[in-house]
PDB file of N, CA and C in Angstrom:
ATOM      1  N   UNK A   1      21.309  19.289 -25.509  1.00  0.00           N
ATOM      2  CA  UNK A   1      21.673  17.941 -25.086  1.00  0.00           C
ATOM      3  C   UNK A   1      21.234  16.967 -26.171  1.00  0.00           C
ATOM      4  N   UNK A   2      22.055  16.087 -26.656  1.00  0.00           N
ATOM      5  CA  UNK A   2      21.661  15.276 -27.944  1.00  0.00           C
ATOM      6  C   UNK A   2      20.655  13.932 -26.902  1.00  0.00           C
ATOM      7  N   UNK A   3      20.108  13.485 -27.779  1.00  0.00           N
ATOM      8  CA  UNK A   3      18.939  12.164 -27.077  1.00  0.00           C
ATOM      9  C   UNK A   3      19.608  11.236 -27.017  1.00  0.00           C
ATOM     10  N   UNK A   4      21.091  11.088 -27.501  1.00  0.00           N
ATOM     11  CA  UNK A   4      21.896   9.635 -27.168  1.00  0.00           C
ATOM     12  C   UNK A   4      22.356   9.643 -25.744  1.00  0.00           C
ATOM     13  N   UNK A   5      22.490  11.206 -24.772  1.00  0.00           N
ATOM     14  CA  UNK A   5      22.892  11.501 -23.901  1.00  0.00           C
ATOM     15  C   UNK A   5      21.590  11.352 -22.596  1.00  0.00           C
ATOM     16  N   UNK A   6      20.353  12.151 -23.318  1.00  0.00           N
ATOM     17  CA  UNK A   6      19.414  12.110 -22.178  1.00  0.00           C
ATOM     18  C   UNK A   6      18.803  10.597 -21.969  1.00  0.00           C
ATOM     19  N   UNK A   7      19.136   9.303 -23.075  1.00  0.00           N
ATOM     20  CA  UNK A   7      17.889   7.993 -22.669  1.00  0.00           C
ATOM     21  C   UNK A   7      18.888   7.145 -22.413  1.00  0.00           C
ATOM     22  N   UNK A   8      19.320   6.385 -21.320  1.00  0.00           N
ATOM     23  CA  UNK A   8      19.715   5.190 -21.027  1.00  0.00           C
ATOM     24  C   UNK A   8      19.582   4.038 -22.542  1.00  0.00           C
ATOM     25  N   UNK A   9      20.427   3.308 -22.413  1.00  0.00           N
ATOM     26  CA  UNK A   9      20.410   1.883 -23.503  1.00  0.00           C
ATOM     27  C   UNK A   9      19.173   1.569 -23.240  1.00  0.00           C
ATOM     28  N   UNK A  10      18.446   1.119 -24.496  1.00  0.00           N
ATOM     29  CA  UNK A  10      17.053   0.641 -24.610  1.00  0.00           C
ATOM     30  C   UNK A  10      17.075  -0.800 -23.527  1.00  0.00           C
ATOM     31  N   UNK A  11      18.117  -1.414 -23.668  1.00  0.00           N
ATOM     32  CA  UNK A  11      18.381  -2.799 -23.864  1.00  0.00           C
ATOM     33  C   UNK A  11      18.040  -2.941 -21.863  1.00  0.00           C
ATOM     34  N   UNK A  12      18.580  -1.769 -21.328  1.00  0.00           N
ATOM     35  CA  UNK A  12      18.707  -1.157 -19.799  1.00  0.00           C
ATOM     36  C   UNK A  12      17.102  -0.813 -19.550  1.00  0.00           C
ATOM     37  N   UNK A  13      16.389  -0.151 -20.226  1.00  0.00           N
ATOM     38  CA  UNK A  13      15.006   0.259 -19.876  1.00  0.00           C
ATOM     39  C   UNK A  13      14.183  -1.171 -20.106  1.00  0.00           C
ATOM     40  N   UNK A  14      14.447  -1.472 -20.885  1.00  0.00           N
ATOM     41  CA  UNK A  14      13.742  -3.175 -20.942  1.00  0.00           C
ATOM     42  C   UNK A  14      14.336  -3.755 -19.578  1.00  0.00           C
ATOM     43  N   UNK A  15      14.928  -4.433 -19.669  1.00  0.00           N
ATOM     44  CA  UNK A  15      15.295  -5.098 -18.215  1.00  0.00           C
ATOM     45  C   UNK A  15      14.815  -4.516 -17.257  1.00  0.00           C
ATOM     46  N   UNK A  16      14.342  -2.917 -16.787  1.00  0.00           N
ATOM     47  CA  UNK A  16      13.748  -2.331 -15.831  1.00  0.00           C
ATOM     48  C   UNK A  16      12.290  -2.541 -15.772  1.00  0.00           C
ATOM     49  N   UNK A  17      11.829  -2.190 -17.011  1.00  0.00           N
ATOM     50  CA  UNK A  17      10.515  -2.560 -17.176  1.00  0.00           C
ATOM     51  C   UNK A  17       9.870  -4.562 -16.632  1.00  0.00           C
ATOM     52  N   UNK A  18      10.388  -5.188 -17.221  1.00  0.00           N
ATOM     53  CA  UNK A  18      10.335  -6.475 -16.512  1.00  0.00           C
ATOM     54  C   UNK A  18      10.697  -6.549 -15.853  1.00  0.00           C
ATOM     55  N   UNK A  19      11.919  -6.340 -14.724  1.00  0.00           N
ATOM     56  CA  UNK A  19      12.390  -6.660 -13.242  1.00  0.00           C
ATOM     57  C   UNK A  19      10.981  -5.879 -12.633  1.00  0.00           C
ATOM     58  N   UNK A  20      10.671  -4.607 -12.606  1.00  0.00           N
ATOM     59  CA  UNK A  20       9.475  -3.583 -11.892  1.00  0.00           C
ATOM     60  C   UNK A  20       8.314  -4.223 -12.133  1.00  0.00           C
ATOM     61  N   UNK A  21       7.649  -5.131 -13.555  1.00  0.00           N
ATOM     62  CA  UNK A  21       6.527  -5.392 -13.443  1.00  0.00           C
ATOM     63  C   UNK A  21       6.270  -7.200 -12.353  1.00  0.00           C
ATOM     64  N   UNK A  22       7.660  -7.551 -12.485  1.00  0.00           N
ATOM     65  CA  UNK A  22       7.664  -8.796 -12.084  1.00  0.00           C
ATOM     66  C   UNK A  22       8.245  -8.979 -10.386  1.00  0.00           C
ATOM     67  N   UNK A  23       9.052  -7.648 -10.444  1.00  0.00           N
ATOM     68  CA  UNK A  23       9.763  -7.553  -9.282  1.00  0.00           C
ATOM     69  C   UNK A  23      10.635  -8.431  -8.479  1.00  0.00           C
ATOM     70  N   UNK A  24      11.105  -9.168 -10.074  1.00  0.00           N
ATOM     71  CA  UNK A  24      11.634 -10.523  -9.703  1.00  0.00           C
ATOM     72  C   UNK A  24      13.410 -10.294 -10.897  1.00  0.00           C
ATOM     73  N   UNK A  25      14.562  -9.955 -10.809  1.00  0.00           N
ATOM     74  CA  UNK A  25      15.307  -9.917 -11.523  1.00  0.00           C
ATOM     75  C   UNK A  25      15.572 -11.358 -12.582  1.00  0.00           C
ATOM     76  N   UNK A  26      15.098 -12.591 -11.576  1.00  0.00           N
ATOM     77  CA  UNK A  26      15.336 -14.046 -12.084  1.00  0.00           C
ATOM     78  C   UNK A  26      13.767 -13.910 -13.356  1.00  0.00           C
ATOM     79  N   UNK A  27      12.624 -13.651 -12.911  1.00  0.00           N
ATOM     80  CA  UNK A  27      11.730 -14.057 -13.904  1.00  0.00           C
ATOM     81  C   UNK A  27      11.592 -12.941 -15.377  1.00  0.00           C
ATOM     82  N   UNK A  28      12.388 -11.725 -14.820  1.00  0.00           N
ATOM     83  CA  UNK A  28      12.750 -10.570 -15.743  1.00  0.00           C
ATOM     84  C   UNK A  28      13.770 -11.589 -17.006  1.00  0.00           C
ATOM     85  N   UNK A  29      14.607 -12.362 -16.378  1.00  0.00           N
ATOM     86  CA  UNK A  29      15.122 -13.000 -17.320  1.00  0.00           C
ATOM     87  C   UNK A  29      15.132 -13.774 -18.147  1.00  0.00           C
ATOM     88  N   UNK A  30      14.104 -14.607 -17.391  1.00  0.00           N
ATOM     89  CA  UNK A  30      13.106 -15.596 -17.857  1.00  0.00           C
ATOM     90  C   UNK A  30      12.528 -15.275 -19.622  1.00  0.00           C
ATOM     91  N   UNK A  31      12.010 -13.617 -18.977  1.00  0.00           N
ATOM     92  CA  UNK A  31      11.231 -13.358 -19.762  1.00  0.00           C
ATOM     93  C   UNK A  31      12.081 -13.219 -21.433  1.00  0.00           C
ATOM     94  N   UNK A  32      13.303 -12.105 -20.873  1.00  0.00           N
ATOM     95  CA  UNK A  32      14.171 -12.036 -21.707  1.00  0.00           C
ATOM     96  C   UNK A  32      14.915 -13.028 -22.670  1.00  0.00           C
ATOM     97  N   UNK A  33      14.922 -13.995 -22.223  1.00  0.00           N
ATOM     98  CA  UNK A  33      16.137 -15.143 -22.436  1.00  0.00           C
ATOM     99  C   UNK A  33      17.058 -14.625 -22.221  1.00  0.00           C
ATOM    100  N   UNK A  34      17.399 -13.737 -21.121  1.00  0.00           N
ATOM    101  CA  UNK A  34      19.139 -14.064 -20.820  1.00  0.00           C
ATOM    102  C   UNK A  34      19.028 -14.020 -18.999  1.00  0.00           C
ATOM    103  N   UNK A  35      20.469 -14.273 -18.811  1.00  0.00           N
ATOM    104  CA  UNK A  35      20.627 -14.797 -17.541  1.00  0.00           C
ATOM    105  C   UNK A  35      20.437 -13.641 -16.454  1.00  0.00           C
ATOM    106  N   UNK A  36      20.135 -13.930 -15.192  1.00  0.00           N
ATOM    107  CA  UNK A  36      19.645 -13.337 -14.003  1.00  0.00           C
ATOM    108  C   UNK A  36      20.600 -12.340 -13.688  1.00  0.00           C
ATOM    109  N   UNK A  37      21.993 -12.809 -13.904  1.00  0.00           N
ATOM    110  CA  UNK A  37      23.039 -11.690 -13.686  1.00  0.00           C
ATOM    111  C   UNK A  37      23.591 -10.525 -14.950  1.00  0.00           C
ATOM    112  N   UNK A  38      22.896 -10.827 -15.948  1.00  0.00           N
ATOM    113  CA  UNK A  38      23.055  -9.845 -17.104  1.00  0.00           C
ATOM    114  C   UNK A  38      21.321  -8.467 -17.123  1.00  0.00           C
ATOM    115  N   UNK A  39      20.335  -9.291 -16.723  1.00  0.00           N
ATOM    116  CA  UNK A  39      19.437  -8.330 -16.418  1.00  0.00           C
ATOM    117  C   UNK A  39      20.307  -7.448 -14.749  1.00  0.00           C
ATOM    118  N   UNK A  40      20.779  -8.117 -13.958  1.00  0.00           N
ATOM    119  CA  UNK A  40      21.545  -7.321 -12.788  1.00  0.00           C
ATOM    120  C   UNK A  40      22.208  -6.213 -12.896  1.00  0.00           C
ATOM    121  N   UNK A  41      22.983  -7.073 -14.215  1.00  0.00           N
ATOM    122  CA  UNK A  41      23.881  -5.882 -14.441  1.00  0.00           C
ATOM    123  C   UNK A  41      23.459  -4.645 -15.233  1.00  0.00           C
ATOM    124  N   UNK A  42      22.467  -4.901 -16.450  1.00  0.00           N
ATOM    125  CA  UNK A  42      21.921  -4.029 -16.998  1.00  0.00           C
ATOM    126  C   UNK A  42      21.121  -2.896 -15.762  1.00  0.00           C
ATOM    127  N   UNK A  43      20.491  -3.585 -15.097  1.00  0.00           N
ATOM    128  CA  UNK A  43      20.222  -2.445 -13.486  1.00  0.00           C
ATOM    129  C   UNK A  43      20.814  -1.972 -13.006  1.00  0.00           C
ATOM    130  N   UNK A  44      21.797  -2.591 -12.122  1.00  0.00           N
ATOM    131  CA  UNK A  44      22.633  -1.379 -11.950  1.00  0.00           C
ATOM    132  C   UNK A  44      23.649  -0.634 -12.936  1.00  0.00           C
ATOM    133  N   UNK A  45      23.966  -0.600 -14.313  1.00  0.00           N
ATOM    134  CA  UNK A  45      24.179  -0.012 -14.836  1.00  0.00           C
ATOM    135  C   UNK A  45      23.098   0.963 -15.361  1.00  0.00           C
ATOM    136  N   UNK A  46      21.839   1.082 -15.139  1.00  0.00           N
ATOM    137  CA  UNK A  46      20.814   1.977 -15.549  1.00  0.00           C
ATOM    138  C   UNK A  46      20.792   2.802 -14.136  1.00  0.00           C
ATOM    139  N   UNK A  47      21.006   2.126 -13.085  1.00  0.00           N
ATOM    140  CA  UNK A  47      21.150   3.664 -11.896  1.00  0.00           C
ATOM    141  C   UNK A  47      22.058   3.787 -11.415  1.00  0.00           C
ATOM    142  N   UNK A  48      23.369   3.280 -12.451  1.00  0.00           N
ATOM    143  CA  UNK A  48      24.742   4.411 -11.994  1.00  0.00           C
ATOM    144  C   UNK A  48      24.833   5.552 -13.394  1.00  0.00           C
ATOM    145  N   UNK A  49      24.245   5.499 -14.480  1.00  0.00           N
ATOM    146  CA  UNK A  49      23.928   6.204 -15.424  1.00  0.00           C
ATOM    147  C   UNK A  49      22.717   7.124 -14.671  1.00  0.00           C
ATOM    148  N   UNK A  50      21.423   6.825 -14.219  1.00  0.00           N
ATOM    149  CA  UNK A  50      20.610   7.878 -13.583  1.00  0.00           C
ATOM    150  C   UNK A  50      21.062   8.528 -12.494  1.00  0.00           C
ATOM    151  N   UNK A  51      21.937   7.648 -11.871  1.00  0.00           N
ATOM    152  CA  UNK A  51      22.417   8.368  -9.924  1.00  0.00           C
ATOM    153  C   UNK A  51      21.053   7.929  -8.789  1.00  0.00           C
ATOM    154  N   UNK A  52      20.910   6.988  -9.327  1.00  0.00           N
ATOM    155  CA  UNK A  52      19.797   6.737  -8.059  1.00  0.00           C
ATOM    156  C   UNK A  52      19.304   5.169  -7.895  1.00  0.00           C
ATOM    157  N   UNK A  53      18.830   4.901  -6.945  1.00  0.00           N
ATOM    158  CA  UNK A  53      18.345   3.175  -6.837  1.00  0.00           C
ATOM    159  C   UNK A  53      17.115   3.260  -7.121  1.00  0.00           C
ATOM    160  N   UNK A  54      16.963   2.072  -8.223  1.00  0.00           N
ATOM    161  CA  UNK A  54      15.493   2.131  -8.627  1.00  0.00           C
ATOM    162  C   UNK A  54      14.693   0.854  -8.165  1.00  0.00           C
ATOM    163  N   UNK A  55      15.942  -0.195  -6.969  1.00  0.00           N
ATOM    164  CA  UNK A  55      15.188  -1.243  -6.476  1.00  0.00           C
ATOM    165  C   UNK A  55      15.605  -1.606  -5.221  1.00  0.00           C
ATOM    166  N   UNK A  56      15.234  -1.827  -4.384  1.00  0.00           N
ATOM    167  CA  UNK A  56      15.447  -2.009  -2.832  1.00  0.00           C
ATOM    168  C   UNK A  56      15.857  -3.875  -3.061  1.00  0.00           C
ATOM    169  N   UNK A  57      17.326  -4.248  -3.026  1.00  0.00           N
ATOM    170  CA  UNK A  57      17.230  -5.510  -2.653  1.00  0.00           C
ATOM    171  C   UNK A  57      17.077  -6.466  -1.436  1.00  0.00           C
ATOM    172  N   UNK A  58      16.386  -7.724  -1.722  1.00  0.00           N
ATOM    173  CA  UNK A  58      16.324  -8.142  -0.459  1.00  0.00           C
ATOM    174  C   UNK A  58      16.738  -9.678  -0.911  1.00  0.00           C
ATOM    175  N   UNK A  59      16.765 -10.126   0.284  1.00  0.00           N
ATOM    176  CA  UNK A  59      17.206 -12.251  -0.213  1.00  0.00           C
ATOM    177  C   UNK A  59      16.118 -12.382  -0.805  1.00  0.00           C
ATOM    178  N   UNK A  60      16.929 -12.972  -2.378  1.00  0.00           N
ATOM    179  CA  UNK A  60      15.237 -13.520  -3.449  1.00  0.00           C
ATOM    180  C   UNK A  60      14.640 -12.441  -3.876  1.00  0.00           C
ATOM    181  N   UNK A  61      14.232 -11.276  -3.408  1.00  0.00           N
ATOM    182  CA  UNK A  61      13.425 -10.478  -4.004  1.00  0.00           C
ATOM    183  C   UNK A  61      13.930  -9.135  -3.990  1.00  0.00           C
ATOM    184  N   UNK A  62      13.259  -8.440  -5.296  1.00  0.00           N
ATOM    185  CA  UNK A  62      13.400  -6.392  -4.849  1.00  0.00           C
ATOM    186  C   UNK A  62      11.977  -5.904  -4.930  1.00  0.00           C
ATOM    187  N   UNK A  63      12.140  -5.016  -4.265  1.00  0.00           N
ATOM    188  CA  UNK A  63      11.203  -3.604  -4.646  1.00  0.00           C
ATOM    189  C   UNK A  63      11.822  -2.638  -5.046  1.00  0.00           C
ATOM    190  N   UNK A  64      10.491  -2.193  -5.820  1.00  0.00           N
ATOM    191  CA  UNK A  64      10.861  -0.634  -6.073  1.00  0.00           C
ATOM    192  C   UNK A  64      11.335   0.483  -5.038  1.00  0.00           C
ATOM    193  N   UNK A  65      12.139   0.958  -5.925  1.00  0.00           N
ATOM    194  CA  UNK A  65      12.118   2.260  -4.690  1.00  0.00           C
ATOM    195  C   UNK A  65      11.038   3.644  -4.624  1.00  0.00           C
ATOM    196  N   UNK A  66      11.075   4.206  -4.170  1.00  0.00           N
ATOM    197  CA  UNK A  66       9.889   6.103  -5.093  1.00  0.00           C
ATOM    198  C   UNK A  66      10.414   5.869  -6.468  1.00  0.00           C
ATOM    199  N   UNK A  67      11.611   6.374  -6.079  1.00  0.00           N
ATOM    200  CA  UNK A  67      12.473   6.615  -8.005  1.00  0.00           C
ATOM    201  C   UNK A  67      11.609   5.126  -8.486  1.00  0.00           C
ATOM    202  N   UNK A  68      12.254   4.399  -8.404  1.00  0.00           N
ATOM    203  CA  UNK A  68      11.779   3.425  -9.435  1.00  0.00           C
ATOM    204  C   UNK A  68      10.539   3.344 -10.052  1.00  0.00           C
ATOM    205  N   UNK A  69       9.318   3.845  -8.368  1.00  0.00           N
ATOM    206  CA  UNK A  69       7.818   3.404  -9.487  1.00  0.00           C
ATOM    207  C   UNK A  69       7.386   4.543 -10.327  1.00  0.00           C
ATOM    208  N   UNK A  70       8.343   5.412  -9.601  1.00  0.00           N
ATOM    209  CA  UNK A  70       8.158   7.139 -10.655  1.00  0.00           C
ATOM    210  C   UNK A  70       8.801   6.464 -12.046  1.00  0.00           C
ATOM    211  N   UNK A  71      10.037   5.804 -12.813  1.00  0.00           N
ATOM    212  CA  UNK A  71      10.394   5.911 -13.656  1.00  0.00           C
ATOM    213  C   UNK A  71       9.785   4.336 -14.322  1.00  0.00           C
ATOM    214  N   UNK A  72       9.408   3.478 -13.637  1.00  0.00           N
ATOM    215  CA  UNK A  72       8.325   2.644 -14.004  1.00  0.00           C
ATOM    216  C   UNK A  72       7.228   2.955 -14.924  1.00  0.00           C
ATOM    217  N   UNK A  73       6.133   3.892 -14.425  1.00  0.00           N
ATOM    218  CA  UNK A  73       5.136   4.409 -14.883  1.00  0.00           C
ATOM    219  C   UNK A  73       5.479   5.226 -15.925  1.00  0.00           C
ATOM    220  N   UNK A  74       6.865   5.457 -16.142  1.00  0.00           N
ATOM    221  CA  UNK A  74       6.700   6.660 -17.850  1.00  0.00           C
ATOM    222  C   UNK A  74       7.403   5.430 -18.632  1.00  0.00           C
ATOM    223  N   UNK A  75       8.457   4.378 -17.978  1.00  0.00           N
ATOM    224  CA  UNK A  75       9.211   3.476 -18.929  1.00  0.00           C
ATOM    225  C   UNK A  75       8.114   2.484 -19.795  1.00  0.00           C
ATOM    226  N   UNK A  76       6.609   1.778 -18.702  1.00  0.00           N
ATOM    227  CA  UNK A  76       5.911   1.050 -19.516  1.00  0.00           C
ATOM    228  C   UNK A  76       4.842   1.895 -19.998  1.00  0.00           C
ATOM    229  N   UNK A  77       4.555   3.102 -20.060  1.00  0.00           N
ATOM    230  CA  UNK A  77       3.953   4.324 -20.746  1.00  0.00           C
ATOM    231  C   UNK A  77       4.978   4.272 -22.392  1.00  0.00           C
ATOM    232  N   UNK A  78       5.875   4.444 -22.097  1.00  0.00           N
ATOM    233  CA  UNK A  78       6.991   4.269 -23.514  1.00  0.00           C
ATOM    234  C   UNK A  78       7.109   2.929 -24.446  1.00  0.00           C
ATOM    235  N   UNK A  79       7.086   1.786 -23.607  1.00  0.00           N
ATOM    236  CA  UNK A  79       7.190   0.987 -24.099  1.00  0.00           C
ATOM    237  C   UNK A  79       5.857   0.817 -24.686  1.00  0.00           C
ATOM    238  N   UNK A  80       4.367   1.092 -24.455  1.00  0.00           N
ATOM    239  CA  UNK A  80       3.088   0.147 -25.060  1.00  0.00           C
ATOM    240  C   UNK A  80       2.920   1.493 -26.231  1.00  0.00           C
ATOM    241  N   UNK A  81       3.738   2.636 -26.200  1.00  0.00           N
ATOM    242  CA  UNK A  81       3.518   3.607 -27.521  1.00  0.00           C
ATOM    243  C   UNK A  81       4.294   2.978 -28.586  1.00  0.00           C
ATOM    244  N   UNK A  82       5.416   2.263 -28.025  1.00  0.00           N
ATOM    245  CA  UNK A  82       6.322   1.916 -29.169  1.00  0.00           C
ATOM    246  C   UNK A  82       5.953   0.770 -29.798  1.00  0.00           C
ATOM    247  N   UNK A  83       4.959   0.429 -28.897  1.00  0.00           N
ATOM    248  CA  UNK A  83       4.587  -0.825 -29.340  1.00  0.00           C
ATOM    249  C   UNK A  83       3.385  -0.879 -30.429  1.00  0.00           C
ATOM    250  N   UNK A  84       2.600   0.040 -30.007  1.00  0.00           N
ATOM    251  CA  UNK A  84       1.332   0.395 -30.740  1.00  0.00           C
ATOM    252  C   UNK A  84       1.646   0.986 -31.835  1.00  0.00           C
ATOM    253  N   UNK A  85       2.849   2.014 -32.339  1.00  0.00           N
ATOM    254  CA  UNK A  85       3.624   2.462 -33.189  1.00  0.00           C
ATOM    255  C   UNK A  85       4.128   1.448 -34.299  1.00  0.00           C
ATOM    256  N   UNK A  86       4.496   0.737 -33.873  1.00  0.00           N
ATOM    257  CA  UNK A  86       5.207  -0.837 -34.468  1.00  0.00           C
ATOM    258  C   UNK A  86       3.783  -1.617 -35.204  1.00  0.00           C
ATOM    259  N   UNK A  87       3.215  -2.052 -34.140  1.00  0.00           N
ATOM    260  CA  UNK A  87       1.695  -2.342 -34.590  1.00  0.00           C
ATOM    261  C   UNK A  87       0.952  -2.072 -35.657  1.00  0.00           C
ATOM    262  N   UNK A  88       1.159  -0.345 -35.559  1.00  0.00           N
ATOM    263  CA  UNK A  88       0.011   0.421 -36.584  1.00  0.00           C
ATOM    264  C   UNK A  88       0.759   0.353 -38.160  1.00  0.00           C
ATOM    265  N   UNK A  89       2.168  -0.242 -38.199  1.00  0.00           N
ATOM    266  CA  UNK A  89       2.669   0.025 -39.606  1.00  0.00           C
ATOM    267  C   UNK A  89       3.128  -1.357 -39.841  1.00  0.00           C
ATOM    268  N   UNK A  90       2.654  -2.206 -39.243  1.00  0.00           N
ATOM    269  CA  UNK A  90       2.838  -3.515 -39.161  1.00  0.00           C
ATOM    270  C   UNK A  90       1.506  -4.635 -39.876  1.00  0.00           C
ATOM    271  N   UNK A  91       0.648  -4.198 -39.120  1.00  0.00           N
ATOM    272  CA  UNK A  91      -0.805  -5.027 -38.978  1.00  0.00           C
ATOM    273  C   UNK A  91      -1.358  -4.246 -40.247  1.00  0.00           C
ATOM    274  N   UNK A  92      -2.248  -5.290 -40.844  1.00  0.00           N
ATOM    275  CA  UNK A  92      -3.354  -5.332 -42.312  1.00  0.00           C
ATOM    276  C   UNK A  92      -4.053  -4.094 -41.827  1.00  0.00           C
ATOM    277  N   UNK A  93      -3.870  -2.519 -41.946  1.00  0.00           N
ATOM    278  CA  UNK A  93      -5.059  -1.918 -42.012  1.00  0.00           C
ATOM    279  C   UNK A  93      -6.171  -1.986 -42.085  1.00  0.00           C
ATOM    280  N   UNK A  94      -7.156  -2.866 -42.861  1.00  0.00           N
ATOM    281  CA  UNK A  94      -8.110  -3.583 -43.276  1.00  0.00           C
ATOM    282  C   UNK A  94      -8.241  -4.972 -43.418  1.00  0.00           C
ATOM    283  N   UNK A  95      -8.538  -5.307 -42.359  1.00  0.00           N
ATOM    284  CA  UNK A  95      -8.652  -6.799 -41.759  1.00  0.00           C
ATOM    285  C   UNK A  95      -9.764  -7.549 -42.377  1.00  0.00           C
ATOM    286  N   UNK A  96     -10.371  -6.724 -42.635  1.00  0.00           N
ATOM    287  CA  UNK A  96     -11.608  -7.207 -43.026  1.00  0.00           C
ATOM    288  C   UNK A  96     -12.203  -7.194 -44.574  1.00  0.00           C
ATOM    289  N   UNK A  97     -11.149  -6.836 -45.331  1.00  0.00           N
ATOM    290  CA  UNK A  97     -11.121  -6.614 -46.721  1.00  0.00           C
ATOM    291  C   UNK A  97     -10.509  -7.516 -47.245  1.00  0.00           C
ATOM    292  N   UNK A  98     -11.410  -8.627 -48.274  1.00  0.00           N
ATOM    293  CA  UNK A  98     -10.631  -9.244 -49.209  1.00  0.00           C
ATOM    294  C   UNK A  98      -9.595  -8.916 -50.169  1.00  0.00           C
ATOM    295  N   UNK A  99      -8.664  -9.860 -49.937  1.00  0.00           N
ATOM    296  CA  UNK A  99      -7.410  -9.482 -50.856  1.00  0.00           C
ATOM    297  C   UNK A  99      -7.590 -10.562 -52.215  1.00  0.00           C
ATOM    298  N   UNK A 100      -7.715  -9.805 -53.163  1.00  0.00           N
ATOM    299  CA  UNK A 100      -7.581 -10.854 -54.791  1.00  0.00           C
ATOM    300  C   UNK A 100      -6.217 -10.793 -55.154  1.00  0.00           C
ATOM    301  N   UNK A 101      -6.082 -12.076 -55.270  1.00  0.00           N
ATOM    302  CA  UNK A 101      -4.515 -11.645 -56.028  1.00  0.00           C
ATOM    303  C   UNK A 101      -4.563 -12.620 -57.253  1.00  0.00           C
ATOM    304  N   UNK A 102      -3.766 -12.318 -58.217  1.00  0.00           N
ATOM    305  CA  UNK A 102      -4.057 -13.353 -59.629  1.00  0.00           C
ATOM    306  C   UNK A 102      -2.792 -13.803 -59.427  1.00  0.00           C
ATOM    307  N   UNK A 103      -3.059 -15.194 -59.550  1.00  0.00           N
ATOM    308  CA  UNK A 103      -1.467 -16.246 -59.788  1.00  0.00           C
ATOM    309  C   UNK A 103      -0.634 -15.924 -61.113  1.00  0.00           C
ATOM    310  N   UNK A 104       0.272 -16.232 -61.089  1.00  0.00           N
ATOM    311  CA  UNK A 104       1.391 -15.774 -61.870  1.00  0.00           C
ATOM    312  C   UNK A 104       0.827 -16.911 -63.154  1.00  0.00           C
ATOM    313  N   UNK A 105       1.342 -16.548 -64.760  1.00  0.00           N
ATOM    314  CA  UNK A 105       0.895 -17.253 -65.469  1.00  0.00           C
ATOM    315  C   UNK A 105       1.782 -17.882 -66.200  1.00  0.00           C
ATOM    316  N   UNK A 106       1.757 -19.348 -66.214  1.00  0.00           N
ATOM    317  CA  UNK A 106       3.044 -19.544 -66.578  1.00  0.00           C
ATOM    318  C   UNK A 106       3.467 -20.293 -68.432  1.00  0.00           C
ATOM    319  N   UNK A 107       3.868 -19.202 -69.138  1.00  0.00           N
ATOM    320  CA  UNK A 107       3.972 -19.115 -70.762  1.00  0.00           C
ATOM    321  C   UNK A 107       4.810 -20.378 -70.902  1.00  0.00           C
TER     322      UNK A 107
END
């Protein structure tokens, strides 16, 4: 099975991850900058791609469903590796080490 087949659109696991931690689709969007009905749609397009409901709607609000806090707990497990990943080749190795640099000299 190729990995373009087994992982949902990143763009779909983000929107899950903020709707589940916020449990709010409107402040998921917030977060995002985009609108309440494009994080919607990214949801239910992430559990007609899985086959399952990952949020119980109600007026104003969702919950999770089982599925959901089951795929919750590995989605923001994924996300703070990728993040720390990003981080580690990102950030000054040595924070604490002066950097000399000589100005350019101009002939």
């Amino acid at each position: 099975m190729s990995l373009s087949r087994a992982l949902p659109p990143l763009k779909s696991l983000l929107a899950f991850r903020h709707s589940a931690q916020t449990l709010s689709f409107k402040k998921a969007a917030e977060h995002l900058f985009v609108t309440q009905a494009a994080v919607s749609q990214q949801i239910k397009s992430l559990e007609q791609t899985l086959g399952v409901e990952l949020f119980e709607r109600h007026t104003r609000q969702v919950s999770l469903t089982a599925e959901g806090q089951y795929l919750s707990d590995y989605v923001e497990k994924a996300f703070l590796l990728l993040e720390e990943g990003i981080k580690g080749i990102t950030e000054d190795p040595n924070p604490n080490t002066p950097v000399i640099s000589q100005g350019a000299s101009i002939l």
